[in-house]
N, C-alpha and C. Protein backbone atom coordinates (compact mmCIF):
# COMPACT_ATOMS: atom_id res chain seq x y z
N UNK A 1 85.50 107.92 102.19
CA UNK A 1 85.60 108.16 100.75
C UNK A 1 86.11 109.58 100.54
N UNK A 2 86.59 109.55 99.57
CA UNK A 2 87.61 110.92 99.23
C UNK A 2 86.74 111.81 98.08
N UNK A 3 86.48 113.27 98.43
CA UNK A 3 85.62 113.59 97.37
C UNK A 3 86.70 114.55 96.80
N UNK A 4 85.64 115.07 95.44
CA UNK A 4 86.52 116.13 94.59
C UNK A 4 87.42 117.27 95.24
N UNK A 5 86.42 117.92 96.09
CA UNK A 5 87.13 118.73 96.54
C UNK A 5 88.85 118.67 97.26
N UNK A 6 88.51 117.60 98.24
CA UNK A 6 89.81 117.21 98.67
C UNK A 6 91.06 116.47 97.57
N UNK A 7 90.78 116.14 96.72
CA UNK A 7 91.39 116.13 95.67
C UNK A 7 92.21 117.40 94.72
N UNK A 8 91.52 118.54 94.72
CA UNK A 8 91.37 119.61 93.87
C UNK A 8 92.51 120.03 94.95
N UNK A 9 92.70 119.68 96.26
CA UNK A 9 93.34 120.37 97.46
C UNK A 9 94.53 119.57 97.25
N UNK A 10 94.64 119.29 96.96
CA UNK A 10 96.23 118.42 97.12
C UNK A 10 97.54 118.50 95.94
N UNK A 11 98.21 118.64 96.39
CA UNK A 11 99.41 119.07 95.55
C UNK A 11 99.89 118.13 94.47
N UNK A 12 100.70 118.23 93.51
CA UNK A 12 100.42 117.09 92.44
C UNK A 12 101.50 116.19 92.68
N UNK A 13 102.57 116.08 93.78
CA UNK A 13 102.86 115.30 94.30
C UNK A 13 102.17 114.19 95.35
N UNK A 14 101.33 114.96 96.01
CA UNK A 14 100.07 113.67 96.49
C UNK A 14 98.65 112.99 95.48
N UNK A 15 98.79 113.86 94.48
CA UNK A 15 97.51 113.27 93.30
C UNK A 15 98.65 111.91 92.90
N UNK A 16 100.08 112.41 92.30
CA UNK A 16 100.33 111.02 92.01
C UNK A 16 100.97 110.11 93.06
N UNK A 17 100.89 110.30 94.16
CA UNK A 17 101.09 109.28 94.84
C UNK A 17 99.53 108.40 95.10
N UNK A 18 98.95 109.32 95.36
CA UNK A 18 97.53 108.68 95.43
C UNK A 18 97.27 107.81 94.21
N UNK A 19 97.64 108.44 93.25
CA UNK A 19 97.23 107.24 91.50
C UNK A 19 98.11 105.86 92.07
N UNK A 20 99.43 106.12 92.23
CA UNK A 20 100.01 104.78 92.44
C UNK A 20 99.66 104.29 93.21
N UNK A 21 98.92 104.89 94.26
CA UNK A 21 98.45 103.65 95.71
C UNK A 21 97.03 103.13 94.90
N UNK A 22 96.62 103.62 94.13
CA UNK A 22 95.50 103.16 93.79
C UNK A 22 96.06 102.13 92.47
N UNK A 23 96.82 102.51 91.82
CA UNK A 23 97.05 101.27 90.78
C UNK A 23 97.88 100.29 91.19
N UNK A 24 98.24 99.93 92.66
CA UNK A 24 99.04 99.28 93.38
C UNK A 24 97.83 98.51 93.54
N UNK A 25 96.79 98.62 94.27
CA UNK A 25 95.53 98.10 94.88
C UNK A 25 94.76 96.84 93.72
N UNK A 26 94.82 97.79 93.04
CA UNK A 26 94.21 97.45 91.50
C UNK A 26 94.84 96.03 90.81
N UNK A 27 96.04 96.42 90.38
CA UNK A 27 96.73 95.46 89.73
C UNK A 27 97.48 94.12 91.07
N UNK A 28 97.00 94.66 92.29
CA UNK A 28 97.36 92.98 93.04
C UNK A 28 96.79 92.61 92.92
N UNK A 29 95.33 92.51 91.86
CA UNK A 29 94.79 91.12 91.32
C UNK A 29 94.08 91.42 90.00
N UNK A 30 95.43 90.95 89.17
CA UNK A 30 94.79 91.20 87.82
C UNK A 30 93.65 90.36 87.23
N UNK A 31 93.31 89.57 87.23
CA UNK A 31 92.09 88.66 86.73
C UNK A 31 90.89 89.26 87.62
N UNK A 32 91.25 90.34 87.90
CA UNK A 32 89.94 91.02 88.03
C UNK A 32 89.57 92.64 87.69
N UNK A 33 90.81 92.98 86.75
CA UNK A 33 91.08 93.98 85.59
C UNK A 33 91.05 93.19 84.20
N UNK A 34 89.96 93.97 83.83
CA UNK A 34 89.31 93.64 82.28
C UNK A 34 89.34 94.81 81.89
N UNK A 35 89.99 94.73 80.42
CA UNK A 35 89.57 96.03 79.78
C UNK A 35 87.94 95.55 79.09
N UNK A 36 88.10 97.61 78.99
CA UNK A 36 86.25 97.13 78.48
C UNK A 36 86.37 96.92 76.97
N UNK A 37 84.92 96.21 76.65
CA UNK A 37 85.25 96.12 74.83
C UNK A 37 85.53 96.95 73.81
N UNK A 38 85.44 97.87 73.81
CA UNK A 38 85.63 99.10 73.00
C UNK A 38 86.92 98.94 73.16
N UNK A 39 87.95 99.12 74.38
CA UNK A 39 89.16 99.28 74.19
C UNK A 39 89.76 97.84 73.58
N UNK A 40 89.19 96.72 73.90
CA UNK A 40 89.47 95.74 72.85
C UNK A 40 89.43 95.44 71.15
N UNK A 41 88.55 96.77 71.35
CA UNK A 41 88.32 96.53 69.71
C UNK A 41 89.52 97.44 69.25
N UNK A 42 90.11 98.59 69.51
CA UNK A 42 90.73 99.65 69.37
C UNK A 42 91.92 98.69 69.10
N UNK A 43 92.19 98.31 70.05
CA UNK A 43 94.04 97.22 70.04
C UNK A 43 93.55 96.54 68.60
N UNK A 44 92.73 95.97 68.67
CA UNK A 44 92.73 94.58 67.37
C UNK A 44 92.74 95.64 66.18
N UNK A 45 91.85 97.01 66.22
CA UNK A 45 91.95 97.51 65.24
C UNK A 45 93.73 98.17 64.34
N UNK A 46 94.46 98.34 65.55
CA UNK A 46 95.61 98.92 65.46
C UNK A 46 96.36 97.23 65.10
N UNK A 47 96.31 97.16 66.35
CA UNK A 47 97.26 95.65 65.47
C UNK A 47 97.09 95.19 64.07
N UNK A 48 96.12 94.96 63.47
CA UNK A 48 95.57 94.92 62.18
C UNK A 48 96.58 95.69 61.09
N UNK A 49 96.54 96.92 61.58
CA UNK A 49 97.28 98.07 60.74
C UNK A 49 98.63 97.22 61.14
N UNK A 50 99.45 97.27 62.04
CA UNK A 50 100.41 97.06 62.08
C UNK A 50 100.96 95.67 61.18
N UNK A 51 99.76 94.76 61.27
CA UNK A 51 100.13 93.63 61.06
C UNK A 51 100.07 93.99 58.76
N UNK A 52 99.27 94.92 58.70
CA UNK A 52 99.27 94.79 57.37
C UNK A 52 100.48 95.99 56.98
N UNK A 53 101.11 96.43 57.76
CA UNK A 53 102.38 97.25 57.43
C UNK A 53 102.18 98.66 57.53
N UNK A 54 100.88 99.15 57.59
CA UNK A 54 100.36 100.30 57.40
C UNK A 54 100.77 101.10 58.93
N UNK A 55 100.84 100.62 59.98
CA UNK A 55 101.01 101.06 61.66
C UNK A 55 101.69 102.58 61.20
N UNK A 56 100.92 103.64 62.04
CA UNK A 56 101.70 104.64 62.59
C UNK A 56 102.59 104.39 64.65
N UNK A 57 103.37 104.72 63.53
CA UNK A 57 105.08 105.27 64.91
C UNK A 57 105.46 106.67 65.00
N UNK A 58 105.53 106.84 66.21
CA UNK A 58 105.70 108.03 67.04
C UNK A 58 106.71 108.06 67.91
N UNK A 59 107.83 109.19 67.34
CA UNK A 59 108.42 109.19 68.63
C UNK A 59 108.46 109.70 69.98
N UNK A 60 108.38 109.80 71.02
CA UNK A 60 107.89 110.53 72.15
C UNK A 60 107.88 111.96 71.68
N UNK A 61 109.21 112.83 71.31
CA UNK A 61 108.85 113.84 71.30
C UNK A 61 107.95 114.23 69.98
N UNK A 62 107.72 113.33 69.02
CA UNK A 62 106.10 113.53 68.09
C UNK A 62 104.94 113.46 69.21
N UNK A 63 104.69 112.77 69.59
CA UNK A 63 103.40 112.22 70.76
C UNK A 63 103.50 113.56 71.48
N UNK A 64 104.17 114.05 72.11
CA UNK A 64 104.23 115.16 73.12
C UNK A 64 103.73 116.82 72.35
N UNK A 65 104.36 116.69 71.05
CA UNK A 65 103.99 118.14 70.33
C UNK A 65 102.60 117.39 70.07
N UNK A 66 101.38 116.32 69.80
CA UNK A 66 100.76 115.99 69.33
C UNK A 66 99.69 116.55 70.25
N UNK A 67 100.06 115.94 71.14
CA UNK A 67 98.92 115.86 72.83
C UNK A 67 98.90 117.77 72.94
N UNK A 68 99.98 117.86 73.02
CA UNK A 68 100.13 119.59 73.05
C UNK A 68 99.20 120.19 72.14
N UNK A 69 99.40 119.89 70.60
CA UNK A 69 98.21 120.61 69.87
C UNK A 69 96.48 120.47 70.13
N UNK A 70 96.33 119.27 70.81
CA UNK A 70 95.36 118.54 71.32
C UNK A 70 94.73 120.20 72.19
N UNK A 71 95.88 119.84 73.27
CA UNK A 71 95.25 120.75 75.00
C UNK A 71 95.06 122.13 74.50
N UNK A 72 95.98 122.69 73.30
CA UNK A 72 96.18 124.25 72.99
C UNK A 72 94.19 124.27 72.84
């Protein structure tokens, strides 16, 4: 098993290779990836909006200054 530390050690070219070997693992068997309910409720809640016309759209570079004001 891989702990924090050795993690914290690795360059961010091996963190994301490591994510993809791990979401490689993951998704070769999806019927055994469930989202949890909360994140189910979140989609139905947004779809909702969308479906009644109201949906917010973002374009990447909105989303990116967004997340940015977020981390500042």
């Amino acid at each position: 098993m891989i702990g924090t530390l050795e993690i914290e050690q690795m360059s961010r070219t091996e963190k994301l290779q490591a994510m993809e070997l791990l979401w490689r693992s993951m998704s070769a068997e999806p019927n055994k990836l469930e989202s949890p309910a909360w994140h189910k409720k979140i989609l139905a809640r947004r779809l909702a909006k969308v479906e009644a016309g109201k949906g917010e759209f973002l374009t990447v570079a909105q989303l990116k200054k967004r997340l940015a004001k977020r981390a500042a």
